[in-house]
N, C-alpha and C. Protein backbone atom coordinates (compact mmCIF):
# COMPACT_ATOMS: atom_id res chain seq x y z
N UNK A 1 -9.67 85.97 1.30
CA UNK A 1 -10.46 86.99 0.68
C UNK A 1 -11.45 87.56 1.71
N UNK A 2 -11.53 88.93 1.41
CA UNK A 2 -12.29 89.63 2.54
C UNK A 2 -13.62 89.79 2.12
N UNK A 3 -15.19 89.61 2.62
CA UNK A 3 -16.60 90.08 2.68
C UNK A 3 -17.00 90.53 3.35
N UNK A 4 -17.80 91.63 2.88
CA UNK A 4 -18.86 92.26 4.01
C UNK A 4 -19.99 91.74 3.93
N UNK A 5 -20.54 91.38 4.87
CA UNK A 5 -21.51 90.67 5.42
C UNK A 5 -22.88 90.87 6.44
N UNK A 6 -23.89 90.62 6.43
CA UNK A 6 -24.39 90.14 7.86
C UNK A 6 -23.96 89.52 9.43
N UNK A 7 -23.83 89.90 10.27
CA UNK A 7 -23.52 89.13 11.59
C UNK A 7 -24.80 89.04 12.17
N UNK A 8 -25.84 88.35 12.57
CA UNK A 8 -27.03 88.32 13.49
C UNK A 8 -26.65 88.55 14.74
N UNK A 9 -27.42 89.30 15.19
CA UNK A 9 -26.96 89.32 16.44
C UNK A 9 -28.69 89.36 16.96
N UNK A 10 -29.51 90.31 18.55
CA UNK A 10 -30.15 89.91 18.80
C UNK A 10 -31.02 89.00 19.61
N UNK A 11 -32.13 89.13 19.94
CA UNK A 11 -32.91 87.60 20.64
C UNK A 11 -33.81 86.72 19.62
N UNK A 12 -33.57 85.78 19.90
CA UNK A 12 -34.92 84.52 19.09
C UNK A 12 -35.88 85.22 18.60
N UNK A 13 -36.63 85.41 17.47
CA UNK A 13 -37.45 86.16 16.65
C UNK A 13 -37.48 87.51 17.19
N UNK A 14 -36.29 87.71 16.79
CA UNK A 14 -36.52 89.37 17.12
C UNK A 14 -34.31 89.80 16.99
N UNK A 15 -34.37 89.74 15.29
CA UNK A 15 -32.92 89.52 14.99
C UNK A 15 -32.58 91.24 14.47
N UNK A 16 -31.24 91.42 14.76
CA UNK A 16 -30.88 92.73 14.03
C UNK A 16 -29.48 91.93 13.81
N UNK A 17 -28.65 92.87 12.67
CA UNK A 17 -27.36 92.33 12.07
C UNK A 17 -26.86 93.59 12.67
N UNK A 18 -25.49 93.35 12.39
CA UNK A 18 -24.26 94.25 12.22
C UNK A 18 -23.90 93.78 10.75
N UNK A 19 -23.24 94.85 10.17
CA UNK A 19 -22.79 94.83 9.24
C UNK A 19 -20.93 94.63 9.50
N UNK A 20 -20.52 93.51 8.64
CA UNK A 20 -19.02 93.41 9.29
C UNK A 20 -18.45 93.08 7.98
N UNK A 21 -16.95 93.07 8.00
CA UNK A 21 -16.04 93.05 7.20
C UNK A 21 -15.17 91.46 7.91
N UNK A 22 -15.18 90.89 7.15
CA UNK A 22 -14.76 89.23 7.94
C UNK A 22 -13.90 88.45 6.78
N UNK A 23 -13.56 87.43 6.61
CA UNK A 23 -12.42 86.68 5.81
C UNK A 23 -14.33 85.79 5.67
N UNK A 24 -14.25 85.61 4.12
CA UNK A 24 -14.81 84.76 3.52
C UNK A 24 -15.25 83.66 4.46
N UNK A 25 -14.38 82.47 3.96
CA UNK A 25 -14.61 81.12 5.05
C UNK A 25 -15.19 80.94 6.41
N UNK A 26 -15.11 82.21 6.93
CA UNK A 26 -15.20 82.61 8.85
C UNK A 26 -16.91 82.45 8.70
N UNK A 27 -17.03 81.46 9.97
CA UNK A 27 -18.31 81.18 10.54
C UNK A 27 -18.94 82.78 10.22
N UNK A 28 -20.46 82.44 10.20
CA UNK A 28 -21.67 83.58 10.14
C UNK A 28 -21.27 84.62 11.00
N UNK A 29 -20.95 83.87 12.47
CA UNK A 29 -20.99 84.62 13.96
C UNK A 29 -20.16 84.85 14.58
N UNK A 30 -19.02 85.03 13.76
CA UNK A 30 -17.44 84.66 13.97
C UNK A 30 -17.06 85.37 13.94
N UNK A 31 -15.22 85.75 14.54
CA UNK A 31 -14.35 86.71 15.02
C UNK A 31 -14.78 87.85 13.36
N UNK A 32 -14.62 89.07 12.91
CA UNK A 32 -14.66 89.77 12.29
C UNK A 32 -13.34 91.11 12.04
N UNK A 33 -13.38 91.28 11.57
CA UNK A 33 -12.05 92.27 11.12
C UNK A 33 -12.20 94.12 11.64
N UNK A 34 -13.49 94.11 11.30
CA UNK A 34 -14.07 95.66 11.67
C UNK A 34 -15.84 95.80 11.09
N UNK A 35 -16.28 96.74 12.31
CA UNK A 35 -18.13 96.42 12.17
C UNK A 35 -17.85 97.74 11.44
N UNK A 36 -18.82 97.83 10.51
CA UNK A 36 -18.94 98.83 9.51
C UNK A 36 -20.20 99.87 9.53
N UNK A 37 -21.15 98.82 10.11
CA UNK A 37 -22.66 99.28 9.96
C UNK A 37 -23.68 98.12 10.69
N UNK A 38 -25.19 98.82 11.01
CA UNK A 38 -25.91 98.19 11.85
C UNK A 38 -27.06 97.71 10.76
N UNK A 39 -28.01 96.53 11.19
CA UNK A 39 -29.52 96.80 9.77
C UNK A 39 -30.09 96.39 11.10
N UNK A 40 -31.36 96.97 11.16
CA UNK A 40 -32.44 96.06 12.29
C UNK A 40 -33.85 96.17 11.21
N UNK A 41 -34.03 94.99 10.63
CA UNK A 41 -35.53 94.94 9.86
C UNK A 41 -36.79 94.69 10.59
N UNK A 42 -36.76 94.57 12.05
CA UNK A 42 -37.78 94.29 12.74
C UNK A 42 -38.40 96.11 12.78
N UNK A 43 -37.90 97.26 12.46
CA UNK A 43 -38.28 98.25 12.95
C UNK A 43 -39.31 98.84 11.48
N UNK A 44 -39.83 99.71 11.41
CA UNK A 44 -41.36 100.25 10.37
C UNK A 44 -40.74 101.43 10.01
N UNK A 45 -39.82 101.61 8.86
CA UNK A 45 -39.24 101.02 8.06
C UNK A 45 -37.86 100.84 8.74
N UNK A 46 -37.69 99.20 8.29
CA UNK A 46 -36.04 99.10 8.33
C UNK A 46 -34.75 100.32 8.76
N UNK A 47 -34.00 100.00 9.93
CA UNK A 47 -33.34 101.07 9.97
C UNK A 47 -32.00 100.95 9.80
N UNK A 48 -31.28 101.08 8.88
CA UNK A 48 -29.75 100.67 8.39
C UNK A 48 -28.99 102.26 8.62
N UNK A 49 -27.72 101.85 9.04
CA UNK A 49 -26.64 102.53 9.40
C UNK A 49 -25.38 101.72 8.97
N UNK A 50 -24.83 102.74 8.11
CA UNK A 50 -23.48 102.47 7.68
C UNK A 50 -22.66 103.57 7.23
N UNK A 51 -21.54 103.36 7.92
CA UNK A 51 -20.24 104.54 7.53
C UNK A 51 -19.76 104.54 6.12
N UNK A 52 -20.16 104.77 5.50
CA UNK A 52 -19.98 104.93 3.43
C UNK A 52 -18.22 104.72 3.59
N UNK A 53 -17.96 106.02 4.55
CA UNK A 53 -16.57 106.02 3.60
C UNK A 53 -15.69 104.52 4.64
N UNK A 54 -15.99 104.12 5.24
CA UNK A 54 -15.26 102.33 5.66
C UNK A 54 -15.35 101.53 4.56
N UNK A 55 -16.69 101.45 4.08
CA UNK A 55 -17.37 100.60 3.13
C UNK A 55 -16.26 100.77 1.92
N UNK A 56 -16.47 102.33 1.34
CA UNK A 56 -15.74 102.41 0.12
C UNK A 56 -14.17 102.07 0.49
N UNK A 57 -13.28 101.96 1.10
CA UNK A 57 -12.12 102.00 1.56
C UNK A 57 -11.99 100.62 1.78
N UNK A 58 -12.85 99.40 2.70
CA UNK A 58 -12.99 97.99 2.38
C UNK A 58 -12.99 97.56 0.91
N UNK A 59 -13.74 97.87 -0.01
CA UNK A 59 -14.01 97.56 -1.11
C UNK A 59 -13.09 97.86 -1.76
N UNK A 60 -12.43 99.10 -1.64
CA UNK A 60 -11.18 99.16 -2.74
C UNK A 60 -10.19 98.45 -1.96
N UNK A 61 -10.34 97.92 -0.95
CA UNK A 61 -8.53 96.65 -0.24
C UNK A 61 -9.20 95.39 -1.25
N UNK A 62 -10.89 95.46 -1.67
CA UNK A 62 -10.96 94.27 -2.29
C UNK A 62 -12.24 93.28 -1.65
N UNK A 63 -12.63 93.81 -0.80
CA UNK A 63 -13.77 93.06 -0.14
C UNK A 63 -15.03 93.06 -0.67
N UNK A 64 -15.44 92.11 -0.77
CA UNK A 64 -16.93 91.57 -1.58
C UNK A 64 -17.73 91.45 -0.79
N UNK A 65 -18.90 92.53 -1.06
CA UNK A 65 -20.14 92.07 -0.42
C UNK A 65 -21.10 91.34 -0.83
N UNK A 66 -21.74 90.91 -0.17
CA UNK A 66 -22.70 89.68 -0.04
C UNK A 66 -24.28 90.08 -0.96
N UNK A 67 -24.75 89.42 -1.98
CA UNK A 67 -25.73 89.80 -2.41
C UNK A 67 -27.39 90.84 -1.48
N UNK A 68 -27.24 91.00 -0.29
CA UNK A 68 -28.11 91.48 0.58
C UNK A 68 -27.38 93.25 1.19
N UNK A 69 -25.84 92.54 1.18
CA UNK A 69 -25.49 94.02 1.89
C UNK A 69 -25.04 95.03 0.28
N UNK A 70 -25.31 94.59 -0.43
CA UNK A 70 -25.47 94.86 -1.91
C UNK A 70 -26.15 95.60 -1.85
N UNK A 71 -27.66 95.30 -1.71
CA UNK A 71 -29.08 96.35 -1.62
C UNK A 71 -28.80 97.54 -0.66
N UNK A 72 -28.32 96.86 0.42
CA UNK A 72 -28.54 97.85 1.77
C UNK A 72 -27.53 99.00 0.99
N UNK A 73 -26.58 99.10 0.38
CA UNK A 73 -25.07 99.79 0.23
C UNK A 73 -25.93 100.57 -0.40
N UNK A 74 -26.66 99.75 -1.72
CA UNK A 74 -27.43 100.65 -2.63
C UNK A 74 -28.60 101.95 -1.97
N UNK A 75 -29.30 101.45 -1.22
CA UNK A 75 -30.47 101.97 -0.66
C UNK A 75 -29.45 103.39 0.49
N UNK A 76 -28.62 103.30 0.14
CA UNK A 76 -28.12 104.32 1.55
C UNK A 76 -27.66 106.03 0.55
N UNK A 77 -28.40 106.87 0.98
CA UNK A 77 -27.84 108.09 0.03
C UNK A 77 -26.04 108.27 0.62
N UNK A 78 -26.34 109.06 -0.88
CA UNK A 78 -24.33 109.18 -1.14
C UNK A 78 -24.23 111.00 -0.38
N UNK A 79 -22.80 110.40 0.26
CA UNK A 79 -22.77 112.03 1.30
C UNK A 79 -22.43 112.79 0.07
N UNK A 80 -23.20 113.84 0.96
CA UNK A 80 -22.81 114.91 0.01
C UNK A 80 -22.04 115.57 0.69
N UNK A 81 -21.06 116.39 -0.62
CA UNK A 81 -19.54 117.40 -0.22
C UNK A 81 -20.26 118.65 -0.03
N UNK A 82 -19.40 118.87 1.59
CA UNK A 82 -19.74 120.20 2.45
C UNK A 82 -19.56 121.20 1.78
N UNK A 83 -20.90 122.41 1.69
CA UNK A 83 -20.64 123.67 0.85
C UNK A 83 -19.61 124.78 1.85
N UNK A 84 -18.28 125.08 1.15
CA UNK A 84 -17.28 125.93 1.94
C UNK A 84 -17.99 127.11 2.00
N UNK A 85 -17.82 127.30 2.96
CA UNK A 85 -18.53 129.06 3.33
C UNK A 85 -17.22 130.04 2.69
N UNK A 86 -18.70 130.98 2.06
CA UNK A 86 -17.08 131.87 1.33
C UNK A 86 -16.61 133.26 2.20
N UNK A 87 -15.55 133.44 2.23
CA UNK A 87 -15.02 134.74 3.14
C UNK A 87 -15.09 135.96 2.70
């Protein structure tokens, strides 16, 4: 089973994640499937980056995210559809 997750990455008090798509069981820091998105909470305010449409496209193969990348998914505005210029 597939999750999206946290990866720490970073120096000793002073951590930022990647956001990754990994097999359940797989160590914290471990091989991963595809990075999706970045979070660094050390920055005023938090600065998260994530590609929506990976996310939505993981999730419908079935991948479960993790109660934290839950919030982050939530907290991220939804793209909006490009207005066609009319001819």
């Amino acid at each position: 089973m597939l999750a999206i997750r946290l990866m720490r990455m970073g120096a000793k008090k002073k951590p930022s994640y990647r956001i990754v798509v990994k097999e359940k069981l797989s160590k914290r820091d471990g091989a991963y499937v595809e990075n999706i998105g970045f979070y660094d909470p050390t920055r005023n305010p938090a600065e998260v980056r994530l590609d929506m449409e990976r996310v939505d496209y993981w999730m419908s193969k079935g991948a479960q995210p993790t109660d934290t990348v839950k919030q982050l998914i939530r907290k991220q505005p939804k793209p909006q559809p490009e207005a066609q210029p009319e001819a």
